[in-house]
N, C-alpha and C. Protein backbone atom coordinates (compact mmCIF):
# COMPACT_ATOMS: atom_id res chain seq x y z
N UNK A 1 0.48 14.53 -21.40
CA UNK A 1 0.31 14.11 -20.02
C UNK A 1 1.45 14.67 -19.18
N UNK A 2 1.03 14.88 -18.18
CA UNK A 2 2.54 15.65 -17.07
C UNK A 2 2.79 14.34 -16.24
N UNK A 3 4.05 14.49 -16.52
CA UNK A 3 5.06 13.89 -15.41
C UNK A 3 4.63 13.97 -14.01
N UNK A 4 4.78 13.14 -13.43
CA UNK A 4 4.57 12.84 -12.17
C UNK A 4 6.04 14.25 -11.10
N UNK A 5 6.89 14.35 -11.97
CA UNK A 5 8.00 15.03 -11.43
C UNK A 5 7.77 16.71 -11.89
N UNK A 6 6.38 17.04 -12.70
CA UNK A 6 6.71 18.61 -13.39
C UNK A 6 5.77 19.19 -12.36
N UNK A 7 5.62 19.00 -11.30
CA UNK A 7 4.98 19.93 -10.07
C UNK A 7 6.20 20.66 -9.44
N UNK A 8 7.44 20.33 -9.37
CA UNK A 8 8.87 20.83 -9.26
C UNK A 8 9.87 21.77 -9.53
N UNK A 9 10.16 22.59 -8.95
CA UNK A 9 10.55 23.95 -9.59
C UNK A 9 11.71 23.12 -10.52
N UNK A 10 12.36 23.85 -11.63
CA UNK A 10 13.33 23.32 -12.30
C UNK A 10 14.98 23.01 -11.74
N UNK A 11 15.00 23.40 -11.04
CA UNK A 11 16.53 22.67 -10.05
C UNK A 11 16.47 21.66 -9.44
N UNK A 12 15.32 21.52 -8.51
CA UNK A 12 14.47 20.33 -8.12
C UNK A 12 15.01 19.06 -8.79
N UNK A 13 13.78 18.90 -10.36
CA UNK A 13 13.75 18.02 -10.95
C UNK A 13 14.96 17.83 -11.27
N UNK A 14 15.49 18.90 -12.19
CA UNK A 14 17.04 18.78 -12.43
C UNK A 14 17.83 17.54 -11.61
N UNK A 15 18.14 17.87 -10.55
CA UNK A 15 18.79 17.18 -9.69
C UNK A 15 18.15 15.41 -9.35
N UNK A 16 16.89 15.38 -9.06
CA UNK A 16 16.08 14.14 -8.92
C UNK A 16 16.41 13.08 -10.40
N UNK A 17 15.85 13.87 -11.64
CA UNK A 17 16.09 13.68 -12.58
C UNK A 17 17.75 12.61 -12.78
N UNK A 18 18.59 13.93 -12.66
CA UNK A 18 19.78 13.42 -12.67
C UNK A 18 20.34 12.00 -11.98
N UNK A 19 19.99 11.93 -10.67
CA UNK A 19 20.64 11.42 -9.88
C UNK A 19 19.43 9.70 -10.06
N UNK A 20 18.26 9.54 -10.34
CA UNK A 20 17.00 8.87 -10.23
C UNK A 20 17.86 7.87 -11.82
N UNK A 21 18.10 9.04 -12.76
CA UNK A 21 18.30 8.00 -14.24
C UNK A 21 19.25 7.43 -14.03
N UNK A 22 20.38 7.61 -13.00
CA UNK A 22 21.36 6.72 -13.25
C UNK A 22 21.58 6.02 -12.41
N UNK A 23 20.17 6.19 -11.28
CA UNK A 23 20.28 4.48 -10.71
C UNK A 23 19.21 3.73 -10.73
N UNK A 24 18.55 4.50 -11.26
CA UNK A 24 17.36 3.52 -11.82
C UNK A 24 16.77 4.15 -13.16
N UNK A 25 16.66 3.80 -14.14
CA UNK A 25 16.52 4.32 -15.09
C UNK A 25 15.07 3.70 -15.29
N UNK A 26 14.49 2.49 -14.92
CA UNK A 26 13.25 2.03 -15.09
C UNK A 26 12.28 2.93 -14.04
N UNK A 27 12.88 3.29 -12.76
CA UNK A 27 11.98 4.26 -12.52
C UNK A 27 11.70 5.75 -12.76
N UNK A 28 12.53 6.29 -13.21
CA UNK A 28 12.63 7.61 -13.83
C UNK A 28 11.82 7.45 -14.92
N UNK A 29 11.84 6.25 -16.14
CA UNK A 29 10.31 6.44 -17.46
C UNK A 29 8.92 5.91 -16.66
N UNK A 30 9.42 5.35 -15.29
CA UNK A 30 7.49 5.52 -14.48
C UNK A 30 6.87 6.92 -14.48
N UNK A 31 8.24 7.50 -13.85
CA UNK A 31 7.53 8.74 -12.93
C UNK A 31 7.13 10.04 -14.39
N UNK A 32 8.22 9.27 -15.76
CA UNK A 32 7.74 10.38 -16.31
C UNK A 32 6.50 10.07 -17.35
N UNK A 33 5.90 8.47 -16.77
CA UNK A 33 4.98 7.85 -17.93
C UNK A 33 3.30 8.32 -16.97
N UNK A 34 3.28 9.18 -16.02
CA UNK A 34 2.19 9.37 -15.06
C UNK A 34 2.31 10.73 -14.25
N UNK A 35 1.17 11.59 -14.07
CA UNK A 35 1.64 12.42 -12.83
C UNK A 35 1.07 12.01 -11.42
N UNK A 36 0.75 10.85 -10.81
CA UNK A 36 1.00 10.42 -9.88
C UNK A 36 1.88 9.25 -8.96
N UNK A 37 2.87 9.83 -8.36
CA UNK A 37 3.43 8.44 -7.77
C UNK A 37 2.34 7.63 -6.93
N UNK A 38 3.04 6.34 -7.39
CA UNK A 38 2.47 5.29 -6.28
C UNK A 38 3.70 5.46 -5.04
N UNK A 39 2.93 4.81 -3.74
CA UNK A 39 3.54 5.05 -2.60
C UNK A 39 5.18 4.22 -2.49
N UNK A 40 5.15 3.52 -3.46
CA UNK A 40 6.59 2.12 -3.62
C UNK A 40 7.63 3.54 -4.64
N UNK A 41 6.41 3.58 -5.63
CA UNK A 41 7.87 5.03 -6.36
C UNK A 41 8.41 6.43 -5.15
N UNK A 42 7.68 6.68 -4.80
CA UNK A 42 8.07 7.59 -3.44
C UNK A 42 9.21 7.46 -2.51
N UNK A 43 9.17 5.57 -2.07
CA UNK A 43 9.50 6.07 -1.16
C UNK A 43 11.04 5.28 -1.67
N UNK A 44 11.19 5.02 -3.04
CA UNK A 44 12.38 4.54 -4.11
C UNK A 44 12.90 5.49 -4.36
N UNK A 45 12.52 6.58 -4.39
CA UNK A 45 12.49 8.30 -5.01
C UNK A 45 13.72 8.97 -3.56
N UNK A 46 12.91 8.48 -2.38
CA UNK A 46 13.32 8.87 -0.96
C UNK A 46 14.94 8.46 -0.95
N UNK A 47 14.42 7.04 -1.25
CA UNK A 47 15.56 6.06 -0.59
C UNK A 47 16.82 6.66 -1.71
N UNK A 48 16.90 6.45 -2.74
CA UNK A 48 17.71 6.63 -3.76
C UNK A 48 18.49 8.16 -3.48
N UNK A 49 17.76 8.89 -3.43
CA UNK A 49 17.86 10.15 -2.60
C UNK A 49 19.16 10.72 -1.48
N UNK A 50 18.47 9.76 -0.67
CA UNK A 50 19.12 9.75 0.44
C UNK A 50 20.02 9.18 0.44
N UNK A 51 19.85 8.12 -0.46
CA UNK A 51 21.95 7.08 -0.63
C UNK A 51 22.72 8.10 -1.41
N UNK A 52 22.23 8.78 -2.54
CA UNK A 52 23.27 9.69 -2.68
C UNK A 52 23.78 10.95 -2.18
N UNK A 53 22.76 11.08 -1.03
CA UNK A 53 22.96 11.83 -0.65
C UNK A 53 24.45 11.85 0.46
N UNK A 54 23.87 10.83 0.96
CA UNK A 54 25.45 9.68 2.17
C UNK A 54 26.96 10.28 1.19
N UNK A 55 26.45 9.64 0.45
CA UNK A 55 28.00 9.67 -0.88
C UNK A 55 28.20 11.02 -1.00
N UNK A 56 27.35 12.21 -0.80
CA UNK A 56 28.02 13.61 -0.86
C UNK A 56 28.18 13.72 0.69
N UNK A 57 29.24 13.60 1.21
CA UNK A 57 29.31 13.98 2.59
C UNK A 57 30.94 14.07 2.32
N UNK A 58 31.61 15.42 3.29
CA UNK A 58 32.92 15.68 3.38
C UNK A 58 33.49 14.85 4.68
N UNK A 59 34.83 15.02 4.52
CA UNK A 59 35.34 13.88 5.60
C UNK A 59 34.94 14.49 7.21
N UNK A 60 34.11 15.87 7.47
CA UNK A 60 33.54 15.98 9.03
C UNK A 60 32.29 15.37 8.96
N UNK A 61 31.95 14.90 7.47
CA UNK A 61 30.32 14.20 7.77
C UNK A 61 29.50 15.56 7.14
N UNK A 62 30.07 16.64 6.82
CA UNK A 62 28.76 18.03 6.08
C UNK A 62 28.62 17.64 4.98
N UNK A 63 27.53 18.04 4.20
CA UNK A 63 26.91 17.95 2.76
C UNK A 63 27.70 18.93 2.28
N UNK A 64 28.39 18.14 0.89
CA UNK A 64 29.01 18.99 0.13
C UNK A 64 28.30 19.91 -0.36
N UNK A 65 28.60 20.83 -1.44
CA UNK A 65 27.14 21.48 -2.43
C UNK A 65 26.59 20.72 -3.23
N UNK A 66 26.82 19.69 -3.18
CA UNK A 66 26.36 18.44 -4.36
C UNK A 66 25.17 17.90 -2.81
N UNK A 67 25.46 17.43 -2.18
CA UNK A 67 25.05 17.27 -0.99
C UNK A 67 23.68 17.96 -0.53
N UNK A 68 24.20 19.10 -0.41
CA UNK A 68 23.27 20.10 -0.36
C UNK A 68 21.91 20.37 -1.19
N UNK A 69 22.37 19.88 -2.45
CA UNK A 69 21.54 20.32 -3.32
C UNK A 69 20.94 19.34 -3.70
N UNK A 70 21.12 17.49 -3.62
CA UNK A 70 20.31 16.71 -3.77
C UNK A 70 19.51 16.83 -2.04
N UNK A 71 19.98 17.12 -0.71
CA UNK A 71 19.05 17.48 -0.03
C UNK A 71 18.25 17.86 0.22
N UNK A 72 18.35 19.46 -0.53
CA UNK A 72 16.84 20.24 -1.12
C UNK A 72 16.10 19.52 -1.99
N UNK A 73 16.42 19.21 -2.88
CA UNK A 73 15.70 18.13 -3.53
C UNK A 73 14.92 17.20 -3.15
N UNK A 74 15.36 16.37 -1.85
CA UNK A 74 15.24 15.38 -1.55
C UNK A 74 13.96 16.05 -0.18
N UNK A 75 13.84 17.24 -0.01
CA UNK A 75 13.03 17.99 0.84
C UNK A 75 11.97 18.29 0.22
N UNK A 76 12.25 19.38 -1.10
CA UNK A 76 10.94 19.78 -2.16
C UNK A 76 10.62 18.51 -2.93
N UNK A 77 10.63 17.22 -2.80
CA UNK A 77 9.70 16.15 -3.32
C UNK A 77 9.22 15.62 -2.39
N UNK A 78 9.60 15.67 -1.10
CA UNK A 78 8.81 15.10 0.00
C UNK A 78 7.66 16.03 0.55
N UNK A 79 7.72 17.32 0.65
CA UNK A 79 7.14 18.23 0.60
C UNK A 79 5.40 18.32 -0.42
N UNK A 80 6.08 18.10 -1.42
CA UNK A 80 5.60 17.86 -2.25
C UNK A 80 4.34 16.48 -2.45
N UNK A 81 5.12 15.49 -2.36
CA UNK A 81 4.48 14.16 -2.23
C UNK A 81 4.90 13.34 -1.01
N UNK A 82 4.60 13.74 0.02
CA UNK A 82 4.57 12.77 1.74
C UNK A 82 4.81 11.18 1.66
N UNK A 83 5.19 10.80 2.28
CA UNK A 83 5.62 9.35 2.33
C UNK A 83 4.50 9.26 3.44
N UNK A 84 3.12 8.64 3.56
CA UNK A 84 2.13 8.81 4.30
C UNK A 84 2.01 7.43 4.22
N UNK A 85 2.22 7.01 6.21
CA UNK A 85 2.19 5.67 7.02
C UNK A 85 0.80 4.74 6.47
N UNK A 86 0.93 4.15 5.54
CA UNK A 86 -0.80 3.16 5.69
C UNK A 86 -0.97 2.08 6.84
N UNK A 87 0.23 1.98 8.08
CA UNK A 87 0.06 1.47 9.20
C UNK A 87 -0.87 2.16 10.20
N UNK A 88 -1.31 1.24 10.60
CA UNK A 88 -2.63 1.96 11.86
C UNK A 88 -1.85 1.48 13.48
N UNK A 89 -1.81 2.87 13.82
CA UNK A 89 -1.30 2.48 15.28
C UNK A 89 -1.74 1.75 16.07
């Protein structure tokens, strides 16, 4: 069965991978027990993402290369799988 995460070029995951097991390690064996996220793993995927992403920032506020590179990351999975509103305007 494929991972919900092997649609991902390998730096990608790499990085998601990395950063996903060590703050949540129960959701990293979801994403790799299915190849579809549900919309709650997505947007855990997002969020998690994006907090480490905060934590790579230099003291003007730029993305380090650590920074940088969970950013791309954090771009080619959204890209990938949309965080799509089920609110109706």
């Amino acid at each position: 069965m494929e991972s919900a995460l092997d649609g991902l070029d390998e730096q990608t995951k790499s990085v998601i991978v990395e950063v996903i097991e060590r703050r949540d390690p129960q959701l990293i064996t979801a994403l790799a027990s299915h190849n579809k996220q549900t919309i709650e793993e997505r947007r855990a995927v997002a969020s998690i993402l994006f907090n480490e992403f905060s934590m790579n920032l230099d003291t003007n506020f730029e993305p380090t290369k650590r920074g940088r590179d969970i950013d791309a990351a954090m771009g080619e999975f959204l890209l990938q799988w949309p965080i799509e509103s089920t609110e109706q305007g």
